[in-house]
N, C-alpha and C. Protein backbone atom coordinates (compact mmCIF):
# COMPACT_ATOMS: atom_id res chain seq x y z
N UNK A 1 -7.10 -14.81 1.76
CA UNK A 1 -6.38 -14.10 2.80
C UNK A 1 -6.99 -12.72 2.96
N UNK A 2 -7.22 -12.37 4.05
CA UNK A 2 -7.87 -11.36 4.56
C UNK A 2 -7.03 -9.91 4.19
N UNK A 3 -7.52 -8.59 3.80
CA UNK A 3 -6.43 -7.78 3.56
C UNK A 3 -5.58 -7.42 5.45
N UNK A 4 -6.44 -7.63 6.35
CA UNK A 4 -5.52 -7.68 7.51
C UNK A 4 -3.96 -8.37 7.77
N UNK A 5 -4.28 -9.20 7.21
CA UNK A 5 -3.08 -10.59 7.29
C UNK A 5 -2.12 -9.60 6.68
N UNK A 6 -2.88 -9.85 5.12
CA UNK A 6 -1.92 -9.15 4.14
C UNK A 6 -1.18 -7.86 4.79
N UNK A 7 -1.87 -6.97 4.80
CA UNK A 7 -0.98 -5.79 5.28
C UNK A 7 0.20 -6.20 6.45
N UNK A 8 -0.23 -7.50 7.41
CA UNK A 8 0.75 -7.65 8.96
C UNK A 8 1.93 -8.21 8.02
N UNK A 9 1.62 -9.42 7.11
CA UNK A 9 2.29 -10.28 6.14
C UNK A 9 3.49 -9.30 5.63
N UNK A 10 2.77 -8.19 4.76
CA UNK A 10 3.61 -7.65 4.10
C UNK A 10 4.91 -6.64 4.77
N UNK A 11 3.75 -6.38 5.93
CA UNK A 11 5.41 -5.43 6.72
C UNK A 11 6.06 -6.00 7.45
N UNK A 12 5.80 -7.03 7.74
CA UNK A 12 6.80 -8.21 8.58
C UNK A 12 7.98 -8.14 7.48
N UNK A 13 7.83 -8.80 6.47
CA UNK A 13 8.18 -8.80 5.08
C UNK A 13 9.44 -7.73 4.97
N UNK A 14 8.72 -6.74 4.63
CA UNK A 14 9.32 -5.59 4.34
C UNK A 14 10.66 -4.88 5.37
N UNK A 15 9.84 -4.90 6.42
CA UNK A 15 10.90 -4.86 7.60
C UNK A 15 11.87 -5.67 7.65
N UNK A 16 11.90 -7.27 7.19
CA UNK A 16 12.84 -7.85 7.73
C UNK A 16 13.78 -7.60 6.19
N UNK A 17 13.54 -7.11 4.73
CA UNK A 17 14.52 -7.09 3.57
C UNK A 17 15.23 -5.81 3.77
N UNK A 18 13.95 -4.82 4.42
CA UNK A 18 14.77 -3.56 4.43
C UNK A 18 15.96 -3.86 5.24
N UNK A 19 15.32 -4.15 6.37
CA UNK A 19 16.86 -4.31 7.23
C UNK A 19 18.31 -5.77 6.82
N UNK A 20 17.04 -6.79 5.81
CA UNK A 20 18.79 -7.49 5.49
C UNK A 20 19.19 -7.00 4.02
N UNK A 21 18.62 -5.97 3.42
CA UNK A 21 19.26 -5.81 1.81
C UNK A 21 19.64 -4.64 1.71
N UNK A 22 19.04 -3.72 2.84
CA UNK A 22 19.43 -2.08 2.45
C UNK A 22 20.05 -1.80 3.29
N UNK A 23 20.01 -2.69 4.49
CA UNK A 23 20.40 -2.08 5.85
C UNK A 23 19.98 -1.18 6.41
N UNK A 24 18.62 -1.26 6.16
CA UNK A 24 17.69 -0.02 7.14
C UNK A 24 16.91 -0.42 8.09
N UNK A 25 17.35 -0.44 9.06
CA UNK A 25 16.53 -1.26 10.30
C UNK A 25 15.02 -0.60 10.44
N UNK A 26 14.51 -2.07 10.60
CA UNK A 26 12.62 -1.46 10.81
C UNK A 26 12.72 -2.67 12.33
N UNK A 27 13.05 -3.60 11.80
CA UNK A 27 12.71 -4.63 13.10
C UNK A 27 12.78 -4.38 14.45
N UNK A 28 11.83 -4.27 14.91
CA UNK A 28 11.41 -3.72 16.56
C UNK A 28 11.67 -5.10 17.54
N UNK A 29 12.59 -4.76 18.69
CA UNK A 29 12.96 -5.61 19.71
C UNK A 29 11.86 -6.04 20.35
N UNK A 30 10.93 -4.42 20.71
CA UNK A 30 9.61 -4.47 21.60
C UNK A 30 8.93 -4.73 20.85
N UNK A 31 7.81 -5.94 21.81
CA UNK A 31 6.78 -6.17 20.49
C UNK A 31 5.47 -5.42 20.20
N UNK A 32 5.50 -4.73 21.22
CA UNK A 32 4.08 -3.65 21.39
C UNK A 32 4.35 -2.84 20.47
N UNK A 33 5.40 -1.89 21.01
CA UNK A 33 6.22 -0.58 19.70
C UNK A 33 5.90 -1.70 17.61
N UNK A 34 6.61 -2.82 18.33
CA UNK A 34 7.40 -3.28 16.91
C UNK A 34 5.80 -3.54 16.43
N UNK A 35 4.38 -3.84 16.89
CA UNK A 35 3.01 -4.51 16.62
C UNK A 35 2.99 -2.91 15.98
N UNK A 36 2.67 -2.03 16.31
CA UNK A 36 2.44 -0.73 15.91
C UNK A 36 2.92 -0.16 14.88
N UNK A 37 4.18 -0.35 15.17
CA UNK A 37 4.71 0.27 13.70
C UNK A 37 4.57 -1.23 12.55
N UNK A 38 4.27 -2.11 12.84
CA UNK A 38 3.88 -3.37 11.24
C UNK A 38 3.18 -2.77 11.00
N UNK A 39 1.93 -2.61 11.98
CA UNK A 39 0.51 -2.53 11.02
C UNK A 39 0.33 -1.06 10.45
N UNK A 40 0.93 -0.18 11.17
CA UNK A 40 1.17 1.31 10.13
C UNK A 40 1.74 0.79 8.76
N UNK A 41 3.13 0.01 9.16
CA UNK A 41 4.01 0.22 7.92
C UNK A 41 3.38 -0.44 6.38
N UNK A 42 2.47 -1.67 7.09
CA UNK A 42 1.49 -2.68 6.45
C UNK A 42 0.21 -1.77 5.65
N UNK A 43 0.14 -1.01 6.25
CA UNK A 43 -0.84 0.20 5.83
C UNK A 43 -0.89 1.16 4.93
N UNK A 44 0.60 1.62 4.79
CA UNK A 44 1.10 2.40 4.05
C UNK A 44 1.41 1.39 2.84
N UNK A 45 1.85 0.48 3.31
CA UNK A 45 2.28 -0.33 1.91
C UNK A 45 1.30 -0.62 0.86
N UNK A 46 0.09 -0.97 1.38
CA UNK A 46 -1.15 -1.30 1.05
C UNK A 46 -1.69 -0.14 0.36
N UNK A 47 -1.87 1.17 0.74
CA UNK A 47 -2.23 2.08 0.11
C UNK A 47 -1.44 2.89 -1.03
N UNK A 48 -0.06 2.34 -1.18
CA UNK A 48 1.01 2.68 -2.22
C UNK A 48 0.14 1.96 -3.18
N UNK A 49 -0.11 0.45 -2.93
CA UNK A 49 -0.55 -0.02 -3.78
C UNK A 49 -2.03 0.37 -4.70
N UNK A 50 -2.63 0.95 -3.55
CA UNK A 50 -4.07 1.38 -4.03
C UNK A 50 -3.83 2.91 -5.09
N UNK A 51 -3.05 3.46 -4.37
CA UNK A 51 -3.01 5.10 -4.88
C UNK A 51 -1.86 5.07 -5.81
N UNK A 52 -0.77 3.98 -6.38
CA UNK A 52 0.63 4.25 -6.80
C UNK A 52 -0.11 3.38 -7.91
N UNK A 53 0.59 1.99 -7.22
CA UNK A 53 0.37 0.25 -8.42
C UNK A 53 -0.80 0.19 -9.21
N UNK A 54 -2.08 0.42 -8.83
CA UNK A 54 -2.95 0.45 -9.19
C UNK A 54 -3.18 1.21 -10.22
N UNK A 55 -3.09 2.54 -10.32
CA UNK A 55 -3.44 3.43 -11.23
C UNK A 55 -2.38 3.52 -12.40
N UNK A 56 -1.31 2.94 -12.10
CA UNK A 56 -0.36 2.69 -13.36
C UNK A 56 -0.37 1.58 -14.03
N UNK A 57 -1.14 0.54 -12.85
CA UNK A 57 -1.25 -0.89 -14.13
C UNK A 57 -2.18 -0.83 -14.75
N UNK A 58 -3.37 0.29 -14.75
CA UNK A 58 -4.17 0.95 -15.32
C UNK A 58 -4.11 1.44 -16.51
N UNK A 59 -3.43 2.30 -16.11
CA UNK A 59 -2.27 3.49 -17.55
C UNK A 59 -1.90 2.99 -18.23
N UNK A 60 -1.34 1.56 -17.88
CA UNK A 60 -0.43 0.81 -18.99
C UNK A 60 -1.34 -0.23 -19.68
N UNK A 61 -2.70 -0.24 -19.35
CA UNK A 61 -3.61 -1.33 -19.67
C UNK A 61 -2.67 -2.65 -19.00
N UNK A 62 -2.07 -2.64 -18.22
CA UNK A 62 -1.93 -4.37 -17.62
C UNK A 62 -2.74 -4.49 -17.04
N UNK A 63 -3.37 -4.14 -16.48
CA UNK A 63 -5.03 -4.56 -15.83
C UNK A 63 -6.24 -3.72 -16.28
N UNK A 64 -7.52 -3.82 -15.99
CA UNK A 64 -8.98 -3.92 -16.85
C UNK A 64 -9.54 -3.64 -15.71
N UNK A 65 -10.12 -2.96 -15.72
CA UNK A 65 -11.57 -2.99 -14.14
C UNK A 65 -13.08 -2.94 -15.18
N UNK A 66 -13.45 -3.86 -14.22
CA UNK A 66 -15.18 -3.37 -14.68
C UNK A 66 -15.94 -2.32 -14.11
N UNK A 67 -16.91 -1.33 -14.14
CA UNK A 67 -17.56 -0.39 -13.92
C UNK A 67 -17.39 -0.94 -12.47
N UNK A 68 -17.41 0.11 -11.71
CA UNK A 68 -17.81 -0.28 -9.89
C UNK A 68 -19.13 -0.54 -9.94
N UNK A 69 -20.08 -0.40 -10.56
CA UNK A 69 -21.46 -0.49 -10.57
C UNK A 69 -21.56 -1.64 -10.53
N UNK A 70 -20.87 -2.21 -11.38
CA UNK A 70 -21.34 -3.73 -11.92
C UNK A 70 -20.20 -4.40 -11.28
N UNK A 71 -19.46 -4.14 -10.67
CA UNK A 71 -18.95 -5.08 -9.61
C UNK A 71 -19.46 -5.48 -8.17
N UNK A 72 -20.57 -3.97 -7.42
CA UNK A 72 -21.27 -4.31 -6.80
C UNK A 72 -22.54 -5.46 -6.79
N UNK A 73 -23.24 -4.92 -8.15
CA UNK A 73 -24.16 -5.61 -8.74
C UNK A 73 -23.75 -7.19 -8.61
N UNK A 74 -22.77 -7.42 -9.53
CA UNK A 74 -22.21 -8.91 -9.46
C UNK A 74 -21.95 -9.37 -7.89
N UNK A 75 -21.37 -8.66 -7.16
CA UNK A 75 -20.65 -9.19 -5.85
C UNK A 75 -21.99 -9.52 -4.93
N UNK A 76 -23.00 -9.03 -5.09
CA UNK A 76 -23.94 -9.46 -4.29
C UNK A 76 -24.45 -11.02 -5.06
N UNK A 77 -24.46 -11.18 -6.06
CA UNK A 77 -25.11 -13.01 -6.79
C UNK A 77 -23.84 -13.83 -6.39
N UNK A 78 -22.64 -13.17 -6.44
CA UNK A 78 -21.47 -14.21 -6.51
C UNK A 78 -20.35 -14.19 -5.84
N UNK A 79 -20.90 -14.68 -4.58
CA UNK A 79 -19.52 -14.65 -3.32
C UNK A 79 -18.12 -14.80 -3.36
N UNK A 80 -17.95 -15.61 -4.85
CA UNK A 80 -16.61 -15.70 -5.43
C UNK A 80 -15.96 -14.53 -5.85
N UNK A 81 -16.75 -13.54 -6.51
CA UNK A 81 -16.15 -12.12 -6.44
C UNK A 81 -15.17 -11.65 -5.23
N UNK A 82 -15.54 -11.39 -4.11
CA UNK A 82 -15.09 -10.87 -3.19
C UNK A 82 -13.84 -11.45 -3.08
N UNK A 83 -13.70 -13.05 -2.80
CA UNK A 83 -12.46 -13.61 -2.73
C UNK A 83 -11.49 -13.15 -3.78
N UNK A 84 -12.14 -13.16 -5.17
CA UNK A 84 -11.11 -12.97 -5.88
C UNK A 84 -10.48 -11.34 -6.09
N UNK A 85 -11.43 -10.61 -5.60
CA UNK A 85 -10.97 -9.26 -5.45
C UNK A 85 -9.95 -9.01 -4.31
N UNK A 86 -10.13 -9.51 -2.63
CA UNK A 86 -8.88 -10.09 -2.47
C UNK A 86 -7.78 -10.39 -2.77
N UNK A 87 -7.94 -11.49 -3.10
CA UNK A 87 -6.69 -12.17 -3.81
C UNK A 87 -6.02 -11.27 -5.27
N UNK A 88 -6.51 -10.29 -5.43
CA UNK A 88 -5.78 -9.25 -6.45
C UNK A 88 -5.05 -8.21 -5.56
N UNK A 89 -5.54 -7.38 -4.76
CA UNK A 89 -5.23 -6.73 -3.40
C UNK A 89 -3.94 -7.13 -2.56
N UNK A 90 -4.30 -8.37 -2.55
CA UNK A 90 -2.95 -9.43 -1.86
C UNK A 90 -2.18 -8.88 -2.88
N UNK A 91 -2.25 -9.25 -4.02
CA UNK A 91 -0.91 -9.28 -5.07
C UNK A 91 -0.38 -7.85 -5.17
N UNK A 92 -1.43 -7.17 -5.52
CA UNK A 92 -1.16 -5.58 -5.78
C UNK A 92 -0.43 -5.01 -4.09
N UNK A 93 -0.82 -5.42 -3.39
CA UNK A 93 -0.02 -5.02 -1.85
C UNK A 93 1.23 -5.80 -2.07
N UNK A 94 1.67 -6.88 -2.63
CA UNK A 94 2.62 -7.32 -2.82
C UNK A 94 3.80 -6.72 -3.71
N UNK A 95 2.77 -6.19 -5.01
CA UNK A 95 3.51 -5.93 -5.89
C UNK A 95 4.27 -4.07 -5.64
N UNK A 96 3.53 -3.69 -4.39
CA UNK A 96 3.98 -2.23 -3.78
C UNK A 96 5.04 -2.60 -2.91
N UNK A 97 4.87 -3.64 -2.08
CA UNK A 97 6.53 -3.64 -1.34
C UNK A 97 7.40 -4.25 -2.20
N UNK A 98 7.47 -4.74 -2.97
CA UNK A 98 8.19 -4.95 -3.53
C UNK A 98 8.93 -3.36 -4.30
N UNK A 99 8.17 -2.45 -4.67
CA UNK A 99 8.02 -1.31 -5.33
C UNK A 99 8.65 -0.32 -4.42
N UNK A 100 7.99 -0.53 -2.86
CA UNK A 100 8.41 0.41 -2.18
C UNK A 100 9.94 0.27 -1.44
N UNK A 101 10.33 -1.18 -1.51
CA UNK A 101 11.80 -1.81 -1.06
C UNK A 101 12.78 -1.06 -2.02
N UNK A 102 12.35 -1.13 -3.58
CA UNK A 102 13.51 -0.61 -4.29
C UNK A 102 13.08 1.03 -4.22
N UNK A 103 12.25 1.72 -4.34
CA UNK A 103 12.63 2.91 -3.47
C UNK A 103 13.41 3.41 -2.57
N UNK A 104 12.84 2.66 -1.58
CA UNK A 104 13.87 3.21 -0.59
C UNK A 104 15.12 2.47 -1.18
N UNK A 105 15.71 1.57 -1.38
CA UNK A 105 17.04 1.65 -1.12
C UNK A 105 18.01 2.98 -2.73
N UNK A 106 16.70 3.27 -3.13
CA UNK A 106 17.04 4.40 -4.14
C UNK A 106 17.38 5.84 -3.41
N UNK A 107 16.34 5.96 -2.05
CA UNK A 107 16.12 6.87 -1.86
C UNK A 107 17.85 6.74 -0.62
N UNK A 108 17.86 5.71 -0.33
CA UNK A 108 19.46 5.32 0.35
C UNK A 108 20.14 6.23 -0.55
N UNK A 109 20.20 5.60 -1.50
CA UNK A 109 21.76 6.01 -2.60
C UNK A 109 21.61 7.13 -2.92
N UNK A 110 20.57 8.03 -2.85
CA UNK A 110 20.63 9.44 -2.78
C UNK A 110 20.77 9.81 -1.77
N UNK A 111 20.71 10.00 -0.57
CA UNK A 111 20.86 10.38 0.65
C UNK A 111 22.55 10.34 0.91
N UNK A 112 23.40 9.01 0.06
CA UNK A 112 24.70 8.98 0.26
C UNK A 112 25.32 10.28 -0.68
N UNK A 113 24.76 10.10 -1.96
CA UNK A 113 25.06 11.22 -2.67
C UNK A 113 24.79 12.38 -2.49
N UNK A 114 23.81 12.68 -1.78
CA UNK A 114 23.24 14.12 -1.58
C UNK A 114 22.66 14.60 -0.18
N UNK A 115 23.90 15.16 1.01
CA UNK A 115 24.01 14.88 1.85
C UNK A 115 22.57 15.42 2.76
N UNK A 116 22.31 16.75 1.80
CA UNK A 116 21.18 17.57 2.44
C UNK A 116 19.73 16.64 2.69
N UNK A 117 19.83 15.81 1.56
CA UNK A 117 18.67 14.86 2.64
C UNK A 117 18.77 14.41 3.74
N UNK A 118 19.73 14.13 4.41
CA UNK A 118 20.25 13.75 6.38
C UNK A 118 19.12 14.65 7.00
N UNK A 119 19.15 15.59 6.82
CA UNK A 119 18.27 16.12 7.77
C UNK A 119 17.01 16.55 7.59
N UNK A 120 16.33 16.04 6.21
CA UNK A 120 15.30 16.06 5.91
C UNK A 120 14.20 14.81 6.38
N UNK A 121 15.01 13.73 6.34
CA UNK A 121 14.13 12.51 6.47
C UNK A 121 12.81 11.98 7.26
N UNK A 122 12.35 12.61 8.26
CA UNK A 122 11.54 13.27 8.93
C UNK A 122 10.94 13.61 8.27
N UNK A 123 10.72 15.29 7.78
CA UNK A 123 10.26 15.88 7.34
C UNK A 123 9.40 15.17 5.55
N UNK A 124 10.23 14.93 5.10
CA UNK A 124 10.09 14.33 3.67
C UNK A 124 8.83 13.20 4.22
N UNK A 125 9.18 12.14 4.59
CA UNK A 125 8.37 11.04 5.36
C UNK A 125 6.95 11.85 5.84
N UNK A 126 7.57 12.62 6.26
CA UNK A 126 5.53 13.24 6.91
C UNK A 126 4.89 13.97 5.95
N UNK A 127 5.74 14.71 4.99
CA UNK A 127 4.78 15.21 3.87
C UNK A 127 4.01 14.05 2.86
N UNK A 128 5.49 13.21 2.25
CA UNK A 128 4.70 12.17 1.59
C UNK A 128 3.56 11.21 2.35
N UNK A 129 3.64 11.20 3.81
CA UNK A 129 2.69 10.49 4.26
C UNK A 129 0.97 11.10 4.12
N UNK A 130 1.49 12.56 4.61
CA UNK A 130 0.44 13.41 4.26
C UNK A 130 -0.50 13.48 3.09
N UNK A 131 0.26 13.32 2.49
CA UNK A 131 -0.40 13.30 1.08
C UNK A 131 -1.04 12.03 0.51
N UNK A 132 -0.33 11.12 0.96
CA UNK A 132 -0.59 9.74 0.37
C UNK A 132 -2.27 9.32 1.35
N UNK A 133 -1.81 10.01 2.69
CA UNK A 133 -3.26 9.26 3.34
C UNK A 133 -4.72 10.37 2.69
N UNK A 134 -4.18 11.76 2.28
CA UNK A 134 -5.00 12.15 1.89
C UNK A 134 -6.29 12.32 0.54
N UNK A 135 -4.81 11.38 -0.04
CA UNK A 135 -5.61 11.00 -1.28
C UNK A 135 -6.16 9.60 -1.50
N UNK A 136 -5.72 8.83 -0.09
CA UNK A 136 -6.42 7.76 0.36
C UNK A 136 -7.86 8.22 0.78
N UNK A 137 -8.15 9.08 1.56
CA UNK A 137 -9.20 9.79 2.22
C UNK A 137 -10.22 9.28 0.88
N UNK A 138 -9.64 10.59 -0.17
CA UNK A 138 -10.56 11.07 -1.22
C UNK A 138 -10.77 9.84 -1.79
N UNK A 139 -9.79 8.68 -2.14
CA UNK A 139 -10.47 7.85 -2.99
C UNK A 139 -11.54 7.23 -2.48
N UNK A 140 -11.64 6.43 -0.72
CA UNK A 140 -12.33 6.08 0.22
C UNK A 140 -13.67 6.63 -0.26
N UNK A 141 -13.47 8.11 -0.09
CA UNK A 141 -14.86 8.80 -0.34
C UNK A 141 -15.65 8.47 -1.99
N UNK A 142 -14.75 8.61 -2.25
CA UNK A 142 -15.52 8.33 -3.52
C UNK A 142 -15.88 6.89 -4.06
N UNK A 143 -15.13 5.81 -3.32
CA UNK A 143 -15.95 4.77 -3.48
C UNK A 143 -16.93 4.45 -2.81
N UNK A 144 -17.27 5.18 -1.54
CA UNK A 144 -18.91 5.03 -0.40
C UNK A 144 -19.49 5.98 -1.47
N UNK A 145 -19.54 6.81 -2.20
CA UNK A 145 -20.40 7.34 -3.43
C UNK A 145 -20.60 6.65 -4.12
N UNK A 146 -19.99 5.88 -4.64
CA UNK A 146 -19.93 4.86 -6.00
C UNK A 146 -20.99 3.98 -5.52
N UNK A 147 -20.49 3.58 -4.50
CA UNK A 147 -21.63 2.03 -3.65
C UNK A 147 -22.97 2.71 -3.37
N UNK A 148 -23.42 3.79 -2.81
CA UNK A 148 -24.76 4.34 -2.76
C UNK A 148 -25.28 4.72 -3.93
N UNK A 149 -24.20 4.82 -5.25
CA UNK A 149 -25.13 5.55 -6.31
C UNK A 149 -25.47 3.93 -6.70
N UNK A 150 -24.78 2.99 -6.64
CA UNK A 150 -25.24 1.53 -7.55
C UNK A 150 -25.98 1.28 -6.74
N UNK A 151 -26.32 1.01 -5.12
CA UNK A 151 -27.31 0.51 -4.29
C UNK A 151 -28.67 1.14 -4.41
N UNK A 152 -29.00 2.81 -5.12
CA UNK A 152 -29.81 3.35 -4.86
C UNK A 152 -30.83 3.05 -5.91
């Protein structure tokens, strides 16, 4: 599965629990609006996973990476690499909405308790977005470094 799918997959997903378990409506009537905001929301989810899931199943040793060097190296003899790097991506994007569902409905039950978030929500949402795409940026960058220093 392509990470495209995945990301449409996952905020379809996401949209339709938020709105039947937390009661936070994402599901768009329009399908142009509603196409736009999946593949953002699919996007963000995906990169929770890269910048959040990832680096803690790390921390905790539940997962192992091999040098990026030698994953390039390998991925060029063995086309099976790629798929299966995929198919980890899939899971790890999986394993963030799932991550990011019980958030928010955390970030619900504080908002009931603590009223001054009402009028933050906006605001909060664009900083953490801010940040999250920016350290998406940096990792981006530093893996087109990684791939030119093993290609060179």
């Amino acid at each position: 599965m392509k990470s495209r799918s995945t990301r449409w997959l996952a905020s379809i997903v996401f949209a339709v629990l938020a709105g039947e378990l937390i009661r936070y409506p994402i599901v768009q009537r329009d399908i142009l609006s509603g196409a736009f905001l999946y593949y953002f929301v699919g996007l963000v989810i995906s990169r929770f996973g890269s910048l959040i899931i990832e680096p803690l199943l790390k921390a905790l040793s539940f997962v192992k990476f091999a040098e990026y060097k030698d994953f390039v190296a390998v991925s060029q003899k063995d086309s099976k690499l790629e798929v299966l790097s995929e198919v980890n991506n899939t899971y790890r994007t999986l394993a963030s909405l799932f991550s990011l569902l019980l958030l928010l409905k955390l970030y619900v039950n504080l908002e009931g308790k603590f009223p001054f978030f009402k009028g933050w929500d906006a605001t909060i949402l664009a900083v953490l977005l801010l940040t999250m795409f920016l350290f998406s940026y940096g990792k981006q960058t530093s893996y087109s470094t990684k791939r030119i220093k093993a290609n060179a």
